[in-house]
N, C-alpha and C. Protein backbone atom coordinates (compact mmCIF):
# COMPACT_ATOMS: atom_id res chain seq x y z
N UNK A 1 0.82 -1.19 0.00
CA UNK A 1 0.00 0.00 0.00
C UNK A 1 0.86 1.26 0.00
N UNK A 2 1.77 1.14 0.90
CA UNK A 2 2.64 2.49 0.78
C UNK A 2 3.44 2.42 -0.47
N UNK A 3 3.54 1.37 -1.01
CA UNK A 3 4.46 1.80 -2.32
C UNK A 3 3.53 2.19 -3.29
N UNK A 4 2.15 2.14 -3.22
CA UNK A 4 1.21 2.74 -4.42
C UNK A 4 0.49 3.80 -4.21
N UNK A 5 1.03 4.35 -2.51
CA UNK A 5 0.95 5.99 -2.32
C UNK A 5 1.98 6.62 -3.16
N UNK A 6 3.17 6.17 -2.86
CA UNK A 6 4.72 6.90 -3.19
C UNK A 6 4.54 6.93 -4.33
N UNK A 7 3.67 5.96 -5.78
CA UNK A 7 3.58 5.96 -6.71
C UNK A 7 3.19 7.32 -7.37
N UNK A 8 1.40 7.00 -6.42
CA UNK A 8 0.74 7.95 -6.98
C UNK A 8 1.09 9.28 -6.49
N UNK A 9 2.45 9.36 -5.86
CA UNK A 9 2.74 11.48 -5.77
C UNK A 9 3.62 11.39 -6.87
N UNK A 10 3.94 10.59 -6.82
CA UNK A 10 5.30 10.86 -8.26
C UNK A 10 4.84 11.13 -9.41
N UNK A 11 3.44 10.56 -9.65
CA UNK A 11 3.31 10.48 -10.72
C UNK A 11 2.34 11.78 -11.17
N UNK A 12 1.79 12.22 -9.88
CA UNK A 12 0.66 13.52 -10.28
C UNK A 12 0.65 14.59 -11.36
N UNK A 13 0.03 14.81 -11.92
CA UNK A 13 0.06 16.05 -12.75
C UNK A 13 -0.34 17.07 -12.04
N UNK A 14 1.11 17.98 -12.80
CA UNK A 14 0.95 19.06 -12.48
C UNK A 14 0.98 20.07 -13.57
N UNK A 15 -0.45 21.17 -13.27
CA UNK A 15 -0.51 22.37 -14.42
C UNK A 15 -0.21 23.78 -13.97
N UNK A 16 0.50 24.33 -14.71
CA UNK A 16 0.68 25.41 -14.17
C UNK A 16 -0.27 26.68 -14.49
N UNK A 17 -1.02 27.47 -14.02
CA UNK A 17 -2.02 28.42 -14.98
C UNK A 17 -1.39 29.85 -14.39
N UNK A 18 -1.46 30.58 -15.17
CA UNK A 18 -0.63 31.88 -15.33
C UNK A 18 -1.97 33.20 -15.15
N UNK A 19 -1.99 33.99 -14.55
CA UNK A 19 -2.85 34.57 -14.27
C UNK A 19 -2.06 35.95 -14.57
N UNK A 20 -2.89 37.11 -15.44
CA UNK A 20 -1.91 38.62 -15.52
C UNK A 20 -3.21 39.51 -15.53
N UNK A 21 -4.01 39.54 -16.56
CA UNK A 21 -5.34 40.54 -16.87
C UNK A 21 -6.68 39.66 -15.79
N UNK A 22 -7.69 40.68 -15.89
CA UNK A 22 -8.74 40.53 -15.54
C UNK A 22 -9.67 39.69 -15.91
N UNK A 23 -9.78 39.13 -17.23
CA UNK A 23 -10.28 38.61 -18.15
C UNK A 23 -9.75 36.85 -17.56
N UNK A 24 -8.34 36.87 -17.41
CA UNK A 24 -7.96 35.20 -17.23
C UNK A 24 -8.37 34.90 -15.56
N UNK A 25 -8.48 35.98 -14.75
CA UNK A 25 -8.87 35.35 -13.44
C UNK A 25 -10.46 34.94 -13.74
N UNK A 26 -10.95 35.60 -14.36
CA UNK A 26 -12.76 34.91 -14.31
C UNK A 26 -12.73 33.91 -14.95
N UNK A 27 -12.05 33.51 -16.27
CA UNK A 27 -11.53 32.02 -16.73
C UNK A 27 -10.97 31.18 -15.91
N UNK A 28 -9.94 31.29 -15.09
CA UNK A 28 -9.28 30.64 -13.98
C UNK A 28 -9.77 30.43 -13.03
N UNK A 29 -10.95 30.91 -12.47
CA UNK A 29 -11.73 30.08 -11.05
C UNK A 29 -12.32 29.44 -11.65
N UNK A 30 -13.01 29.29 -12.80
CA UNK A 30 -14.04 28.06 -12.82
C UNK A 30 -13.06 27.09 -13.67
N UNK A 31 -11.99 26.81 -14.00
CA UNK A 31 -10.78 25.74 -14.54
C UNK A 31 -10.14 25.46 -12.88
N UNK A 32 -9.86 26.41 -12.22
CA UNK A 32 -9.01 26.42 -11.00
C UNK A 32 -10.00 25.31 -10.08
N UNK A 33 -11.00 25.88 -10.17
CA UNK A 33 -12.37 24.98 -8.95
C UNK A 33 -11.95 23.59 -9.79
N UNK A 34 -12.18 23.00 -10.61
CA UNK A 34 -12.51 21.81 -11.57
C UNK A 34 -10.65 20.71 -11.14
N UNK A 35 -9.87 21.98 -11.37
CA UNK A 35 -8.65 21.07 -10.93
C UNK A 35 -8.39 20.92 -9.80
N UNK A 36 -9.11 21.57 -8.76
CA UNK A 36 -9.12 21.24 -7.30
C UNK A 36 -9.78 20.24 -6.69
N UNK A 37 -10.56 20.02 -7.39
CA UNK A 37 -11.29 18.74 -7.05
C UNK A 37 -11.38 17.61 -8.23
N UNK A 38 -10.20 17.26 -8.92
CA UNK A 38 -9.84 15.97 -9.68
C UNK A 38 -8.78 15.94 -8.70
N UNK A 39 -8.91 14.34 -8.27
CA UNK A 39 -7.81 13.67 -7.68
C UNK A 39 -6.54 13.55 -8.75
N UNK A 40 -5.27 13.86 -8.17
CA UNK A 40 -3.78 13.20 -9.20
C UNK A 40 -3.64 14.69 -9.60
N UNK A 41 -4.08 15.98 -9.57
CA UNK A 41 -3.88 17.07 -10.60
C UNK A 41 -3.57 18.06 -9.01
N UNK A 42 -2.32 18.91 -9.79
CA UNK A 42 -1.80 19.83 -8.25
C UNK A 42 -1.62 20.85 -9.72
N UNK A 43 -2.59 21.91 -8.92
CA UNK A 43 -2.32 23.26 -10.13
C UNK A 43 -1.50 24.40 -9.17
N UNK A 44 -0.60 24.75 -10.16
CA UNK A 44 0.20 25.94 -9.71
C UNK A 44 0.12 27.29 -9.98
N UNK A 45 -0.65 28.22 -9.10
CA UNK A 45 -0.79 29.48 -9.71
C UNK A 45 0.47 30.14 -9.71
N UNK A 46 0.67 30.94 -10.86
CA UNK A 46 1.49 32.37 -10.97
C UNK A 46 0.85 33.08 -11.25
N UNK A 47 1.10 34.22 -10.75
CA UNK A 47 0.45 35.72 -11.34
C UNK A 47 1.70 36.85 -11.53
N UNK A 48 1.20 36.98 -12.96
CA UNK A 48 2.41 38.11 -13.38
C UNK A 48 2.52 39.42 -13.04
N UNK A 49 1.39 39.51 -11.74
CA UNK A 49 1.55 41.16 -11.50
C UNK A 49 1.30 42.29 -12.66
N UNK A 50 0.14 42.19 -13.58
CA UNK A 50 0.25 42.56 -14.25
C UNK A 50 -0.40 44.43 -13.47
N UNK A 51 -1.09 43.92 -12.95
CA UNK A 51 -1.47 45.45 -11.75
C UNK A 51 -0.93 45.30 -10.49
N UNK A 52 -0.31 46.21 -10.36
CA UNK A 52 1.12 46.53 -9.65
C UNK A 52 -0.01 46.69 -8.41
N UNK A 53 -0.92 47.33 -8.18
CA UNK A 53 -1.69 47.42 -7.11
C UNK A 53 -2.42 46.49 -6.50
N UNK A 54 -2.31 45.69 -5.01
CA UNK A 54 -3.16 44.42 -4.97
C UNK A 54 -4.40 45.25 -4.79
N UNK A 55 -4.81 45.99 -4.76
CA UNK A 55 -6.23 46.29 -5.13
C UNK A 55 -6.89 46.02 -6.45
N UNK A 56 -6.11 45.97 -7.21
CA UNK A 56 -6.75 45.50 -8.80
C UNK A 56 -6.44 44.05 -8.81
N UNK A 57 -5.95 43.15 -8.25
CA UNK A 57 -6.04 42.06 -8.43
C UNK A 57 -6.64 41.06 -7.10
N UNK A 58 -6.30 41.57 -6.26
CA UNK A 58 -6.26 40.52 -4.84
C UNK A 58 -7.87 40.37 -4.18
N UNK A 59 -8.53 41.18 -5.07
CA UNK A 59 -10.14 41.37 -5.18
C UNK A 59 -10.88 40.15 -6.01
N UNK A 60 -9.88 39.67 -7.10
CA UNK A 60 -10.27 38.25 -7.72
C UNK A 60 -10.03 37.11 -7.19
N UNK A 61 -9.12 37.09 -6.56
CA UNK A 61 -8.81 35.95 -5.70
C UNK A 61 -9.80 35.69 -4.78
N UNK A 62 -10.41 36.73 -4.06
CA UNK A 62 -11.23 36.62 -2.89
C UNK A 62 -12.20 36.45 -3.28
N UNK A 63 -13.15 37.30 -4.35
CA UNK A 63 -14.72 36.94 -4.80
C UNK A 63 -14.64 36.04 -5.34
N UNK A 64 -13.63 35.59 -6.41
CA UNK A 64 -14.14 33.99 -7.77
C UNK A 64 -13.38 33.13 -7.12
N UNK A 65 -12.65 33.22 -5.49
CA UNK A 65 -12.05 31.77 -4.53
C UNK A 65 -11.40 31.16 -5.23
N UNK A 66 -10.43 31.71 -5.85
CA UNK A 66 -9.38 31.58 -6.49
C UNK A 66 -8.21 31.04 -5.32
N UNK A 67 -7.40 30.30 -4.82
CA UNK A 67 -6.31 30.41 -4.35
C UNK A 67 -5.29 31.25 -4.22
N UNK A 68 -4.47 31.36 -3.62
CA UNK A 68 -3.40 32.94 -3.58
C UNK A 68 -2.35 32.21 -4.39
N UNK A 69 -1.87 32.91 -5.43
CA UNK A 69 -0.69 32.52 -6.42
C UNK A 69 0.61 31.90 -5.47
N UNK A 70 0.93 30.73 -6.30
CA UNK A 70 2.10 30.06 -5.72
C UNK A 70 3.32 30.97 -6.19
N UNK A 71 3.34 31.74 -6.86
CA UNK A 71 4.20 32.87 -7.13
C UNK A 71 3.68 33.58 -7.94
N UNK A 72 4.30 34.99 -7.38
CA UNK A 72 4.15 36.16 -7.91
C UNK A 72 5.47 36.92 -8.85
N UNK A 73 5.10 37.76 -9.08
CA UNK A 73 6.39 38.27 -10.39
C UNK A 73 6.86 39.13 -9.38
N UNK A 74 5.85 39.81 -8.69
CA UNK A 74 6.68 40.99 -7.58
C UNK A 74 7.42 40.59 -7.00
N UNK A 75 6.91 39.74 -6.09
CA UNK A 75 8.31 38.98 -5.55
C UNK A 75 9.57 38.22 -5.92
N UNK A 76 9.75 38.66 -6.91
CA UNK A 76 10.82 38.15 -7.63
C UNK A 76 11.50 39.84 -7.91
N UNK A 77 10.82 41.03 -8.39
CA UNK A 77 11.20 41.82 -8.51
C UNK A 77 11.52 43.06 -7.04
N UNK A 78 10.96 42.91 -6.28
CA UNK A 78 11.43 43.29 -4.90
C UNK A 78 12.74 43.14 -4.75
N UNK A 79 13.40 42.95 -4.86
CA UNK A 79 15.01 43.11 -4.72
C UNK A 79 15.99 43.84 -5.41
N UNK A 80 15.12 44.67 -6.84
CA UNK A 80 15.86 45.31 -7.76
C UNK A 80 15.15 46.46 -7.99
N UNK A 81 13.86 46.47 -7.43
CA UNK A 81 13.27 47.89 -8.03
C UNK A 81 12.42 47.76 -5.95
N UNK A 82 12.50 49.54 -5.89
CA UNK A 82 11.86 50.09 -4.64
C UNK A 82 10.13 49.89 -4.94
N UNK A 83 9.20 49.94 -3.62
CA UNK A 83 7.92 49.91 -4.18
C UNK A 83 7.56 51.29 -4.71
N UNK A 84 8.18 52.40 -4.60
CA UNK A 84 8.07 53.82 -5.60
C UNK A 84 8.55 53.46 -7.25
N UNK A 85 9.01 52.65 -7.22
CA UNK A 85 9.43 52.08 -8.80
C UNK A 85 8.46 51.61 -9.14
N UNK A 86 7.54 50.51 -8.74
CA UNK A 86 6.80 49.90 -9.07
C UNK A 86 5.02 50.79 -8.95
């Protein structure tokens, strides 16, 4: 039995869905809901920060129960540009 747990993580699919405009988060909760509940499928959000303000985005996450991005672009860019840059 435990060797056909260890199987089935190895073997899971994983999708990654990319989130930037307004338009792909209302596409992405109802794909996002659907891969959350198929067993074997681990979806990975990114969001490209395409609005620098979490007020234009962090408002989709919460109404269409979206998950919070497994990465963000900001945080990748926080180390090279000040938040007055951005």
């Amino acid at each position: 039995m435990q060797r056909f747990q260890r199987e089935q993580e190895i073997y899971m699919t994983k999708i990654a869905t990319v989130l930037g405009a307004r338009p792909q988060f209302i596409k992405a909760s109802v794909v996002s809901r659907a891969l959350r509940s198929t067993a074997g499928v681990h979806e990975i959000l990114i969001h490209t920060g395409q609005h620098f303000d979490p007020e234009m985005s962090d408002i989709f996450f919460k109404e269409l129960e979206i998950p919070m991005p497994d990465h963000h672009r900001l945080e990748n860019c926080r180390d090279k540009f000040s938040e007055s840059d951005l």
